[in-house]
Protein backbone atom coordinates (compact mmCIF):
# COMPACT_ATOMS: atom_id res chain seq x y z
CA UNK A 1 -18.11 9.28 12.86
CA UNK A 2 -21.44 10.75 12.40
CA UNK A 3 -24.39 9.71 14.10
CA UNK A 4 -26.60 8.05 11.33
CA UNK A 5 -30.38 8.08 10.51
CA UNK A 6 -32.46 8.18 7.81
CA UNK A 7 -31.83 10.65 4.93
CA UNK A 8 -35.77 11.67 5.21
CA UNK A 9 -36.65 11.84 9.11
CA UNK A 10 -38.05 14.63 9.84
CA UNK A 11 -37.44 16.42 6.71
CA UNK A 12 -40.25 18.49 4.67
CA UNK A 13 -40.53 18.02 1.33
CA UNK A 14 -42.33 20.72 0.80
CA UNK A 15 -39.25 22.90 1.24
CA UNK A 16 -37.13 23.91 -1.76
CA UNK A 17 -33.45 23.22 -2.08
CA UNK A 18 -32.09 27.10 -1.11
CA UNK A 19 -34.88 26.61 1.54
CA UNK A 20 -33.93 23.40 3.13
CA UNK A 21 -30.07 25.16 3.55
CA UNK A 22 -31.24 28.23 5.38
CA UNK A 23 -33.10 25.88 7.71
CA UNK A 24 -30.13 23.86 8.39
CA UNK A 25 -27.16 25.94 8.59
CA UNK A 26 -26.45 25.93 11.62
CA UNK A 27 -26.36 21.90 11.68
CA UNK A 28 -24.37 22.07 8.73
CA UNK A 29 -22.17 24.29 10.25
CA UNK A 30 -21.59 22.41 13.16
CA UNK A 31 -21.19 19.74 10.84
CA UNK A 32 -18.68 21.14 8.67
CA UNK A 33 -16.59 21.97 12.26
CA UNK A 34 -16.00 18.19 13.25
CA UNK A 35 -15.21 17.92 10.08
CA UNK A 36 -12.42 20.23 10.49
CA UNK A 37 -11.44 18.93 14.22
CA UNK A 38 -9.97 15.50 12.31
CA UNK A 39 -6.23 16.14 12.12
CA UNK A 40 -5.53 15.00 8.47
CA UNK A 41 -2.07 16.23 7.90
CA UNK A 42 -1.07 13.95 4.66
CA UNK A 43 2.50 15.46 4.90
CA UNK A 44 3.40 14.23 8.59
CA UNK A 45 3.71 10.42 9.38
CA UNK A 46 2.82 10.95 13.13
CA UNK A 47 -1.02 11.87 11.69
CA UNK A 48 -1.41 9.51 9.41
CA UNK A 49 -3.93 7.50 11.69
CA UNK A 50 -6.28 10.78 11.36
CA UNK A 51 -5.78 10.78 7.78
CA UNK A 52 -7.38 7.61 7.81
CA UNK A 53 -9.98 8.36 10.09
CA UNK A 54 -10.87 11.76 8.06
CA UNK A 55 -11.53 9.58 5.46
CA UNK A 56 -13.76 7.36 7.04
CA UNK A 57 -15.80 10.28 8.39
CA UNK A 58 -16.18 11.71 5.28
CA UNK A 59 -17.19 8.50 3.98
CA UNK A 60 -19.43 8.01 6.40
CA UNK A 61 -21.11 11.00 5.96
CA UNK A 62 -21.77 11.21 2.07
CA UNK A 63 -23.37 7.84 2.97
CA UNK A 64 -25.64 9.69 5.72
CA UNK A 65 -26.91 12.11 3.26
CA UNK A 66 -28.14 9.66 0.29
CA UNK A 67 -24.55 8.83 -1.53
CA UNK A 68 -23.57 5.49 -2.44
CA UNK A 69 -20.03 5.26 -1.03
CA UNK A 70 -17.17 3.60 -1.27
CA UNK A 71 -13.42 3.68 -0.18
CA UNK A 72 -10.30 3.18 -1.58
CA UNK A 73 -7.19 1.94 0.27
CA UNK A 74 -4.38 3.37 -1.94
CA UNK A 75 -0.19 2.91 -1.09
CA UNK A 76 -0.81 6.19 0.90
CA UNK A 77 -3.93 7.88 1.58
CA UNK A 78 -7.67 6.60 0.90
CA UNK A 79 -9.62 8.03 -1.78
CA UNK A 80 -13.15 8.78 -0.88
CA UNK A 81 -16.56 8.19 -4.22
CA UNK A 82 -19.32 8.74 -3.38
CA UNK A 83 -22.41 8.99 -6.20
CA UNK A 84 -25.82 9.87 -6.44
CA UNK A 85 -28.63 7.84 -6.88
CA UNK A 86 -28.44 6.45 -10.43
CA UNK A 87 -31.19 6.93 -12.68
CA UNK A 88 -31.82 4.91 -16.01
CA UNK A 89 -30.83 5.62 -19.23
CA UNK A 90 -27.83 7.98 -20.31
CA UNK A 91 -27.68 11.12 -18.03
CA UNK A 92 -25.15 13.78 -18.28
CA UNK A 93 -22.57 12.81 -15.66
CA UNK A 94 -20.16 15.13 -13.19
CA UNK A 95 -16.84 14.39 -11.10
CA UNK A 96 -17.03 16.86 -8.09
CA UNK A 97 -12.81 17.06 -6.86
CA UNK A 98 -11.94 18.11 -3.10
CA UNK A 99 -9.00 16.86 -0.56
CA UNK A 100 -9.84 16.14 2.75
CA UNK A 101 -6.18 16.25 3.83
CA UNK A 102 -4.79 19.47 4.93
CA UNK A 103 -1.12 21.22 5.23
CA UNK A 104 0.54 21.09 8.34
CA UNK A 105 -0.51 24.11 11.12
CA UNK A 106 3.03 25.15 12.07
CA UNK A 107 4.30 27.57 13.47
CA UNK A 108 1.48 26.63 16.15
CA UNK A 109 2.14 29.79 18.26
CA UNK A 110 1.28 32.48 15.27
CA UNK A 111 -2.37 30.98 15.72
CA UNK A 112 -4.43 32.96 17.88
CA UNK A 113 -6.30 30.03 18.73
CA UNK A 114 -5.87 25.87 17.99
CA UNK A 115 -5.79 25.07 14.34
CA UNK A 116 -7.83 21.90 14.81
CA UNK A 117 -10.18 23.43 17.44
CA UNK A 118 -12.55 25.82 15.30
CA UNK A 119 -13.03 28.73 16.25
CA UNK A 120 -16.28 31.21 14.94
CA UNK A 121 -15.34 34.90 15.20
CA UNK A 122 -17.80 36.73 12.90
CA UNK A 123 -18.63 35.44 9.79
CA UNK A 124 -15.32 33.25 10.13
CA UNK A 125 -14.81 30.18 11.00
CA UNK A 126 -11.01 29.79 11.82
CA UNK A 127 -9.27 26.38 11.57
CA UNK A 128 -7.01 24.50 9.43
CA UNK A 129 -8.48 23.01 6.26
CA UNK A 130 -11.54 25.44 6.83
CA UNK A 131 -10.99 26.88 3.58
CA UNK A 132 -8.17 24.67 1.95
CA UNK A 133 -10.50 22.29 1.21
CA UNK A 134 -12.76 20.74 3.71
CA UNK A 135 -15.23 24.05 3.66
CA UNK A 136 -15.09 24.02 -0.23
CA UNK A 137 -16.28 20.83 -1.05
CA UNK A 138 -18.57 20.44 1.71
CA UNK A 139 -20.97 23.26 0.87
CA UNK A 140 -21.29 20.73 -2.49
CA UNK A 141 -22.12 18.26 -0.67
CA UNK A 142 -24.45 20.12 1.54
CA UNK A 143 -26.07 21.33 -1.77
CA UNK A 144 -26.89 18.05 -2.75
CA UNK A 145 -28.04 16.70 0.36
CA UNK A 146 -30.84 19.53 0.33
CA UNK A 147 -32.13 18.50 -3.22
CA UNK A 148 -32.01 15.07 -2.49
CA UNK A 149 -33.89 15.80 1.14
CA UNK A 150 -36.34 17.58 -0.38
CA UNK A 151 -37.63 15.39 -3.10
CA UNK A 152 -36.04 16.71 -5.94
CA UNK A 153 -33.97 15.32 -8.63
CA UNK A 154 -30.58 16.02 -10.25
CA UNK A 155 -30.80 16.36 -13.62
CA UNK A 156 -27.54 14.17 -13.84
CA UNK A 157 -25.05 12.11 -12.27
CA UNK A 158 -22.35 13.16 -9.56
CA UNK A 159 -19.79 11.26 -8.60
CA UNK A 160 -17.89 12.87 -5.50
CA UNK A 161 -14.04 12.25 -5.57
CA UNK A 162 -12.14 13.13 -2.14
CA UNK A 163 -8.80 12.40 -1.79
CA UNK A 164 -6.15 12.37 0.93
CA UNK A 165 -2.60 13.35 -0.66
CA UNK A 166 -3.21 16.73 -2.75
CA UNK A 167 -1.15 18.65 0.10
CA UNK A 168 1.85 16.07 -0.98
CA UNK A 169 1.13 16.14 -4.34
CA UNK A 170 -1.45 13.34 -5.47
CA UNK A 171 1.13 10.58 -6.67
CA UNK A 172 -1.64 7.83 -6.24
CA UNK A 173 -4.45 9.69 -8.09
CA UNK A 174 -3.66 9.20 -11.14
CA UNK A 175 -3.02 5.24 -11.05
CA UNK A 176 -6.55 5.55 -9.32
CA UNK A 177 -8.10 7.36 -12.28
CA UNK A 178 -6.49 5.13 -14.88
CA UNK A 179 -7.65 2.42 -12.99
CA UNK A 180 -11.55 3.29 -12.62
CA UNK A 181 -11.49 5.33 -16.18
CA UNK A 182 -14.35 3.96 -17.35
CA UNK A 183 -16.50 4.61 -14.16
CA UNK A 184 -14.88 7.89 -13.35
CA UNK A 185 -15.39 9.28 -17.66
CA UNK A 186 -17.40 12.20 -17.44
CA UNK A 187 -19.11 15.78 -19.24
CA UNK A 188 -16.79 17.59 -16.81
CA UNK A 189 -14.77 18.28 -13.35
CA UNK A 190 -16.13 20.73 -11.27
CA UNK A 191 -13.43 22.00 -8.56
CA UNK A 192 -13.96 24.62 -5.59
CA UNK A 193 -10.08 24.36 -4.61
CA UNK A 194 -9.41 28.12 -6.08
CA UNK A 195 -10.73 31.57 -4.92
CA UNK A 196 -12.48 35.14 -5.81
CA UNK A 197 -11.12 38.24 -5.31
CA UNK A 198 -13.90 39.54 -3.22
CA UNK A 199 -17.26 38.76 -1.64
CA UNK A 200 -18.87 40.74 -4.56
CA UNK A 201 -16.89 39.34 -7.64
CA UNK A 202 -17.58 35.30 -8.02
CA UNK A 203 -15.14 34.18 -10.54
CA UNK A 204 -14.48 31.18 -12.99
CA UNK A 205 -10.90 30.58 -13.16
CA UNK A 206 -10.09 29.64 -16.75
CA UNK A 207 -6.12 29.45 -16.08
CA UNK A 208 -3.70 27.80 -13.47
CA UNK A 209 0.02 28.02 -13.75
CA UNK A 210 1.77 25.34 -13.81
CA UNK A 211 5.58 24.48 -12.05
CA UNK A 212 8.89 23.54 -12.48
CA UNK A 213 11.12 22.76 -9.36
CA UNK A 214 14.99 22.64 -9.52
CA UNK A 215 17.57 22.09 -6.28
CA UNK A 216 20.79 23.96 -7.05
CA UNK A 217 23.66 22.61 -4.66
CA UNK A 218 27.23 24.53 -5.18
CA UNK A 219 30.35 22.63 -3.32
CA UNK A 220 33.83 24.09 -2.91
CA UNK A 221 36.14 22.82 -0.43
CA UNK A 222 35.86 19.38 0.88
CA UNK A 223 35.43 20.54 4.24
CA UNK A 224 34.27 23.78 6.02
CA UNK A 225 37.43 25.55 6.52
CA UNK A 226 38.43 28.24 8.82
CA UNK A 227 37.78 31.54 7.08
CA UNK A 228 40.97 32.97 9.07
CA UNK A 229 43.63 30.56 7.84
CA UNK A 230 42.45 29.57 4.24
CA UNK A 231 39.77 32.59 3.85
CA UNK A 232 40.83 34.95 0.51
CA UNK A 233 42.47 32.05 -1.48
CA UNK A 234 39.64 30.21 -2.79
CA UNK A 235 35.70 30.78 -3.70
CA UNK A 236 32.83 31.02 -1.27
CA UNK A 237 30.41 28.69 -2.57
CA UNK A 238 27.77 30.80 -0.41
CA UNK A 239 29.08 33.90 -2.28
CA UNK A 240 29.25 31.99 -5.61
CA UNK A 241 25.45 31.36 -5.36
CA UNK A 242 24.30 34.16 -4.18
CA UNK A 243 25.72 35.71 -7.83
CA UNK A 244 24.06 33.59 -9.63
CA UNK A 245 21.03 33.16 -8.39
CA UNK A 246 21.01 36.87 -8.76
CA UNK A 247 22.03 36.58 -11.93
CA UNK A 248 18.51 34.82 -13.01
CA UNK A 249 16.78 38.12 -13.08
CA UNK A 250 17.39 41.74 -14.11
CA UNK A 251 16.27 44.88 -12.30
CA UNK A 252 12.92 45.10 -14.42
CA UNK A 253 11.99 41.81 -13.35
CA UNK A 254 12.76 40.00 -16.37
CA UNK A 255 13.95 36.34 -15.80
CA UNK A 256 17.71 36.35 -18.06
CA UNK A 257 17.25 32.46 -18.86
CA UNK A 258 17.77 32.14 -22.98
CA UNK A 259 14.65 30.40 -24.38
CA UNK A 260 13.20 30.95 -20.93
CA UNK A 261 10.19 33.04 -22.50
CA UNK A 262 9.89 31.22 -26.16
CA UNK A 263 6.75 28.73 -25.32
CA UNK A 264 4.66 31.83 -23.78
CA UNK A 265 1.16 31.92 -25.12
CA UNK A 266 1.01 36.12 -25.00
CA UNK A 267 -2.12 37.60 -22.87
CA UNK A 268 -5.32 38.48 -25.30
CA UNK A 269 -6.58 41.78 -25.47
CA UNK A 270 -9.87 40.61 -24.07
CA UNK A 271 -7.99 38.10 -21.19
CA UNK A 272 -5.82 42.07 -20.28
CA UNK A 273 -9.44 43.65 -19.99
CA UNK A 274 -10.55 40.62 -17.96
CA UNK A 275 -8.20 41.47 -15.40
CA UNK A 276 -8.61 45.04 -15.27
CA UNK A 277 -12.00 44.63 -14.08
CA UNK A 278 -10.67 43.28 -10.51
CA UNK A 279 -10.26 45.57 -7.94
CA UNK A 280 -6.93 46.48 -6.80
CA UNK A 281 -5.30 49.02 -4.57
CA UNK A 282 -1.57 48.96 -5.19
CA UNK A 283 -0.79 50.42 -1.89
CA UNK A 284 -3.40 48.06 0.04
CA UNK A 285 -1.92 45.15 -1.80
CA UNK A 286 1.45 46.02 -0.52
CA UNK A 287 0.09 46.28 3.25
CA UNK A 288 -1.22 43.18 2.95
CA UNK A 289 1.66 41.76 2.26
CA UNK A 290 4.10 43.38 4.55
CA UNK A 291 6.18 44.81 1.80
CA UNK A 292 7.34 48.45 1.24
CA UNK A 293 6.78 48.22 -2.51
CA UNK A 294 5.74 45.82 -5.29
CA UNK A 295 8.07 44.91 -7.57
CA UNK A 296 7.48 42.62 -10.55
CA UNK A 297 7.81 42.47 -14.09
CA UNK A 298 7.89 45.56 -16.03
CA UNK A 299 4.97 45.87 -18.49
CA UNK A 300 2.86 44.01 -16.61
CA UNK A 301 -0.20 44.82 -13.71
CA UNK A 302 0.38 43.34 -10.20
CA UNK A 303 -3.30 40.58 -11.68
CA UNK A 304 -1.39 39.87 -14.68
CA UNK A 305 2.25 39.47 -12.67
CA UNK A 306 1.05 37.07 -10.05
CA UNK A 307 -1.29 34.80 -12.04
CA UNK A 308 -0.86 35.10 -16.02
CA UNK A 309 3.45 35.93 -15.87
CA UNK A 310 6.30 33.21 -15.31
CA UNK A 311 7.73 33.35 -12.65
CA UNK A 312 11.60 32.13 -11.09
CA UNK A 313 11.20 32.09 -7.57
CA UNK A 314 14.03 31.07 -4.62
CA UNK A 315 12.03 28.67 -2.25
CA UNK A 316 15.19 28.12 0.53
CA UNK A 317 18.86 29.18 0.52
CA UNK A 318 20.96 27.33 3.25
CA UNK A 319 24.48 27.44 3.71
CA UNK A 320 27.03 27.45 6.85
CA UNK A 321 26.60 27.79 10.48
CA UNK A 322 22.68 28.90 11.44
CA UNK A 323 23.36 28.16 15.25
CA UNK A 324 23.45 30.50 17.77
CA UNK A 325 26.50 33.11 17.79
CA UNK A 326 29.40 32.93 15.05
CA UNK A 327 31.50 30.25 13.58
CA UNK A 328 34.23 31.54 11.07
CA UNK A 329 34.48 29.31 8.40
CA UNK A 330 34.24 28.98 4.60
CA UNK A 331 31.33 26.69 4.01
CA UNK A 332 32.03 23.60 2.13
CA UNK A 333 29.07 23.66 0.31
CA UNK A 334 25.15 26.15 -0.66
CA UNK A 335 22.62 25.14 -1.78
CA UNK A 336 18.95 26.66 -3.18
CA UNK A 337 15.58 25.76 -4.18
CA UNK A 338 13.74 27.22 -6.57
CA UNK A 339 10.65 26.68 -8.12
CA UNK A 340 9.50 28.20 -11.39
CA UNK A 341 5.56 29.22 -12.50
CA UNK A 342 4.47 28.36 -15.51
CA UNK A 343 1.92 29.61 -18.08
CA UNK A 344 0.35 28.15 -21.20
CA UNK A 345 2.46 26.87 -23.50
CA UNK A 346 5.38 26.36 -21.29
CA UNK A 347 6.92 22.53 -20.43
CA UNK A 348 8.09 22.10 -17.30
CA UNK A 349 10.93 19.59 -18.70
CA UNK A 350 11.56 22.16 -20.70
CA UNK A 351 12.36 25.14 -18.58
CA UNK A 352 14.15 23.17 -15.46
CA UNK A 353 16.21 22.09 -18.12
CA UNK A 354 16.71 25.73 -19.48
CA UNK A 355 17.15 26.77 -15.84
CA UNK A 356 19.98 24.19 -15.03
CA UNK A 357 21.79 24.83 -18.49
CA UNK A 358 22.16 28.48 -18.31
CA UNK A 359 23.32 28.11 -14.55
CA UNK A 360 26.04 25.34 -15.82
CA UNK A 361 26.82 28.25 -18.22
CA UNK A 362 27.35 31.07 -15.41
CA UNK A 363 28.84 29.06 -12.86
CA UNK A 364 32.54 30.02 -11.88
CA UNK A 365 34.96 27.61 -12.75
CA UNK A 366 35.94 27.90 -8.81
CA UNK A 367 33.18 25.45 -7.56
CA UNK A 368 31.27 22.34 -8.51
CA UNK A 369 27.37 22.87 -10.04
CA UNK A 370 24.92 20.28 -9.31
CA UNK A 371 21.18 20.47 -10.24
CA UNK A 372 18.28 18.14 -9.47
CA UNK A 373 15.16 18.27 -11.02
CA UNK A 374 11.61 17.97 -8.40
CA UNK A 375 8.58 17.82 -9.30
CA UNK A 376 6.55 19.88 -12.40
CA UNK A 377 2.81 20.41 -13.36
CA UNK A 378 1.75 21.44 -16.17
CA UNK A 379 -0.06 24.96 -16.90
CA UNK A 380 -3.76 24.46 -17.32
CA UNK A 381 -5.88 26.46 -19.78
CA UNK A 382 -9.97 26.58 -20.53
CA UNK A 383 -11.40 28.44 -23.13
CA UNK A 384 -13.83 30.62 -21.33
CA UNK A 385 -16.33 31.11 -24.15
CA UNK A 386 -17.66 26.78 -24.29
CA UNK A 387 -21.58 27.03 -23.14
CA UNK A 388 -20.21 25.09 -19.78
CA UNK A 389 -17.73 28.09 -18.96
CA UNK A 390 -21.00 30.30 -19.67
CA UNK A 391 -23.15 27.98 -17.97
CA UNK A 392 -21.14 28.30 -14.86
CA UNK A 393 -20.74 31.88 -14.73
CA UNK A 394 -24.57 32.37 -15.10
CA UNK A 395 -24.78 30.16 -12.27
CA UNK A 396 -22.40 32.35 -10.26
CA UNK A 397 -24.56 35.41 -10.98
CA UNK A 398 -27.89 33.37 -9.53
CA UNK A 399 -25.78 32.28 -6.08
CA UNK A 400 -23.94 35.21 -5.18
CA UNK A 401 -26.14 38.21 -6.42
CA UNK A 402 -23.39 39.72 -8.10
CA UNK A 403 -21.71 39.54 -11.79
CA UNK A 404 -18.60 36.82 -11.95
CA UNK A 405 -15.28 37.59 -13.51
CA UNK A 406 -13.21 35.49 -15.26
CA UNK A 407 -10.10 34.35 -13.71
CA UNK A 408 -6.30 33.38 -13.64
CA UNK A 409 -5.13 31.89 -10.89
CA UNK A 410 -1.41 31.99 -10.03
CA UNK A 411 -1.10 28.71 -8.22
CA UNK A 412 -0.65 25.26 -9.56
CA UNK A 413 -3.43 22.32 -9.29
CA UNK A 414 -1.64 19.30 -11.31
CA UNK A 415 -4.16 17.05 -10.98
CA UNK A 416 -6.81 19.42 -13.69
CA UNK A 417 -4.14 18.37 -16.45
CA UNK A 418 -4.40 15.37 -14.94
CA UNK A 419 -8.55 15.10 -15.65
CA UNK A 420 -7.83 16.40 -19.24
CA UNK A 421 -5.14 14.03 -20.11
CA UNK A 422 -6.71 10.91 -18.48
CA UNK A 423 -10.74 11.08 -18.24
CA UNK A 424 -10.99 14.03 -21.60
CA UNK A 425 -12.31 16.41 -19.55
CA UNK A 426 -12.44 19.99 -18.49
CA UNK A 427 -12.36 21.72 -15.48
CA UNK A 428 -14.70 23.97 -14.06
CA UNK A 429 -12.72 25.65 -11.18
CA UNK A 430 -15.40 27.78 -8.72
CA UNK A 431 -13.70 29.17 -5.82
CA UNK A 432 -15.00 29.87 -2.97
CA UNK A 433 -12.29 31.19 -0.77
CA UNK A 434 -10.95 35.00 -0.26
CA UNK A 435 -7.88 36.06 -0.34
CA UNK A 436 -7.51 36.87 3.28
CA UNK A 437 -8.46 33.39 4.05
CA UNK A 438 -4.78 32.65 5.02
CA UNK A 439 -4.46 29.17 3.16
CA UNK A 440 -1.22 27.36 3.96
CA UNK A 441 -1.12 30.18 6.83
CA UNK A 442 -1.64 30.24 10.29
CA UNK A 443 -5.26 31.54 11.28
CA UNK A 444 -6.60 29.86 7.60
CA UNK A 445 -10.33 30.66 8.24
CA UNK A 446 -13.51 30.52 5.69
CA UNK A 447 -16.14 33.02 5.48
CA UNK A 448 -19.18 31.50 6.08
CA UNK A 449 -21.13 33.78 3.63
CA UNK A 450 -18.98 31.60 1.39
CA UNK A 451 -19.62 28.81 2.51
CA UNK A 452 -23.58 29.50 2.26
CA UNK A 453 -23.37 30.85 -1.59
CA UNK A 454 -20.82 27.91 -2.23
CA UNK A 455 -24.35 25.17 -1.19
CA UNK A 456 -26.68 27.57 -2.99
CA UNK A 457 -24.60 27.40 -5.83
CA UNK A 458 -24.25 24.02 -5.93
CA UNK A 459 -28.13 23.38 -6.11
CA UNK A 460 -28.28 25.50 -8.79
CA UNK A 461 -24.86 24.47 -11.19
CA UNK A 462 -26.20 21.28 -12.14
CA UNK A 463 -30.03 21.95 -13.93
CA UNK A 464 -27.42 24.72 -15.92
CA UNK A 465 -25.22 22.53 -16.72
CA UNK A 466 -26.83 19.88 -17.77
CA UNK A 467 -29.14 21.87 -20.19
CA UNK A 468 -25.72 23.26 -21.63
CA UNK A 469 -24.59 20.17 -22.69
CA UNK A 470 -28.84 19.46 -24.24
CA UNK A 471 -28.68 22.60 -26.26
């Protein structure tokens, strides 16, 4: 836990905001790495201790800088609020989202040093959770700690909102926000969970994809059998699913599902020109990945492909012996999981059930089907022309130095439909993270120009703002 003293010792108040930060970024850098040194890896029991005691340092500190704090036990993970000062009368009011949980850091040995022992190399700071979220939402909070250090004055009211389960897929926030609706009801959510493309291009992202996940188990025999005796007179079920799973797509990319394309909300003229402003390299791109070509759906650019296309993706394929050496048999059973990206308008009931249908339909009448739907998210859309979407990307401009694009982003953040469907509001999603930033990887890191820009922009977002909702 953080040492505590007063928010104003030894503080000038003659500074300004952006002033205050550039005095103090080394402490807030230091800060931000205990931060990351707290373990809090929501999807593995043997951490759930340091779940709990990320939360309570994170507490702790929004308390440190000014916040009124409080936390919430849930059935899993705590949820952290913490709120400004509150002012009288009726002020425009903001929900600032971030998780303080993290994914797990294996395979441990691909890191080229400990995950939870940050490491600066540069203008990097390597560790897990640097950028995924801890960095993100503490250069917010940094941001307000230097307007409320220096005497100034928000122009509305924050409300912080730090979870512990996003990695596992947030099944207590909602209950949580249905629960405190009235508290929590705000002008809008303001989310630094996404990224930019580059340094030099800020971007609002106006679009997420949402996600539709589907097991696919194929049995045959009742047994494994030896492939030498019994081998030739009966299916594979291995074999079986490896047909149709190919079956799903055709050689231009083109998922064959019927009705698997109906619900898609085509791209704008305007949204195509969007993305062909960003920079891309088709040959880079393809380095970076470790690929000897691209391949994606015909008609489409790589942007538009990965962020504004459907997608049918196989997650895991697992069937037979994976020990060490052979064993001849015939597998008694296969199995895949697959996971399917979504754009506006598509339902993710809808499509797993399109999925599972038209695989009923193709399966060989020489093995058993079985399907189980997971878990879906719907597709998330904001119309990029409302004064907050304008007020934010003038905002970007004024922090980074640089004009901001506009955005889709080809991940999936459930819990933005979640904001719309239970508080009524939209989502203002300002990444800060690069796409080398290895989220999810081994050696995540954040760039801690980033991380600078991402406080100077949050002393600046909410005077723009809040005079976008006056006008």
């Amino acid at each position: 836990m953080p040492p505590r003293r007063p928010l104003t010792a030894g503080f000038d108040f003659m500074m300004t905001p952006q002033q205050y930060l550039i005095e103090h970024q080394a402490r807030h850098i230091g800060q931000l790495c205990d931060y990351l040194r707290l373990p809090s890896v929501s999807a593995q029991a043997s951490h759930r201790e340091d779940v709990g005691r990320c939360a309570a340092w994170i507490e702790a500190h929004c308390r440190e800088i000014g916040l009124n704090t409080e936390l919430h036990p849930t059935r899993g993970h705590p949820i952290v609020l913490a709120r400004t000062p509150r002012r009288p009368g009726r002020r425009p009011h903001f929900l600032v989202y971030g998780h303080y949980d993290v994914q797990p850091p294996e395979p441990i040995e691909l890191w080229a040093s400990p995950p939870f022992e940050p490491r600066v190399e540069g203008h990097s700071l390597f560790a897990r959770g640097a950028s995924d979220n801890k960095g993100q939402h503490f250069a917010h909070l940094k941001a307000v700690e230097a307007v409320l250090a220096t005497g100034g004055e928000l122009p509305c009211d924050l409300t912080f909102l730090i979870e512990g389960e996003e990695e596992v897929g947030s099944a207590n926030l909602v209950p949580f926000l249905k629960q405190h609706r009235k508290s929590l009801r705000c002008d809008a959510v303001v989310i630094s969970d996404t990224g930019m493309p580059a340094r030099t291009l800020p971007a609002l992202t106006y679009a997420l994809r949402g996600i539709a996940a589907l097991e696919v188990i194929v049995r045959g025999p009742s047994r494994d059998l030896h492939s030498g005796i019994f081998g030739g007179s009966l299916d594979n079920p291995a074999m079986a699913l490896a047909r149709m799973l190919a079956a799903l797509r055709d050689r231009r990319g083109r998922i064959t599902v019927p009705g698997f394309y109906d619900q898609v909300r085509p791209l704008t003229r305007n949204e195509r020109r969007q993305l062909a402003r960003l920079p891309f390299n088709e040959r880079s791109y393809a380095r970076f990945l470790g690929v000897p070509k691209l391949f994606g759906e015909a008609g489409f650019t790589a942007w538009e492909q990965r962020s504004a296309r459907p997608t049918l993706e196989v997650n895991g394929l697992t069937s037979g012996y994976q020990g060490e050496g052979s064993k001849t048999i015939v597998p008694a059973a296969a199995s895949a999981k697959l996971t399917m990206r979504l754009v506006p308008d598509q339902s993710p009931d809808v499509i797993a059930r399109l999925v599972a249908r038209h695989l009923k339909s193709i399966c060989p009448p020489t093995v058993r089907l079985e399907t189980r739907a997971g878990h879906g998210g719907l597709p998330y859309l904001l119309e990029p022309d409302t004064s907050l979407a304008r007020a934010a990307m003038r905002t970007l401009e004024l922090a980074f130095g640089y004009a901001p694009v506009l955005l889709r982003e080809g991940g999936s953040i459930p819990i933005v439909t979640d904001f719309k469907r239970v508080l009524g509001a939209d989502t203002l999603l300002l990444g800060l993270a690069l796409p080398d930033d290895n989220a999810h990887s081994p050696n995540e890191k954040f760039d801690l120009r980033n991380f600078a820009a991402g406080a100077r922009l949050g002393t600046l977002l909410w005077p723009e703002l809040a005079g976008a909702l006056a006008a």
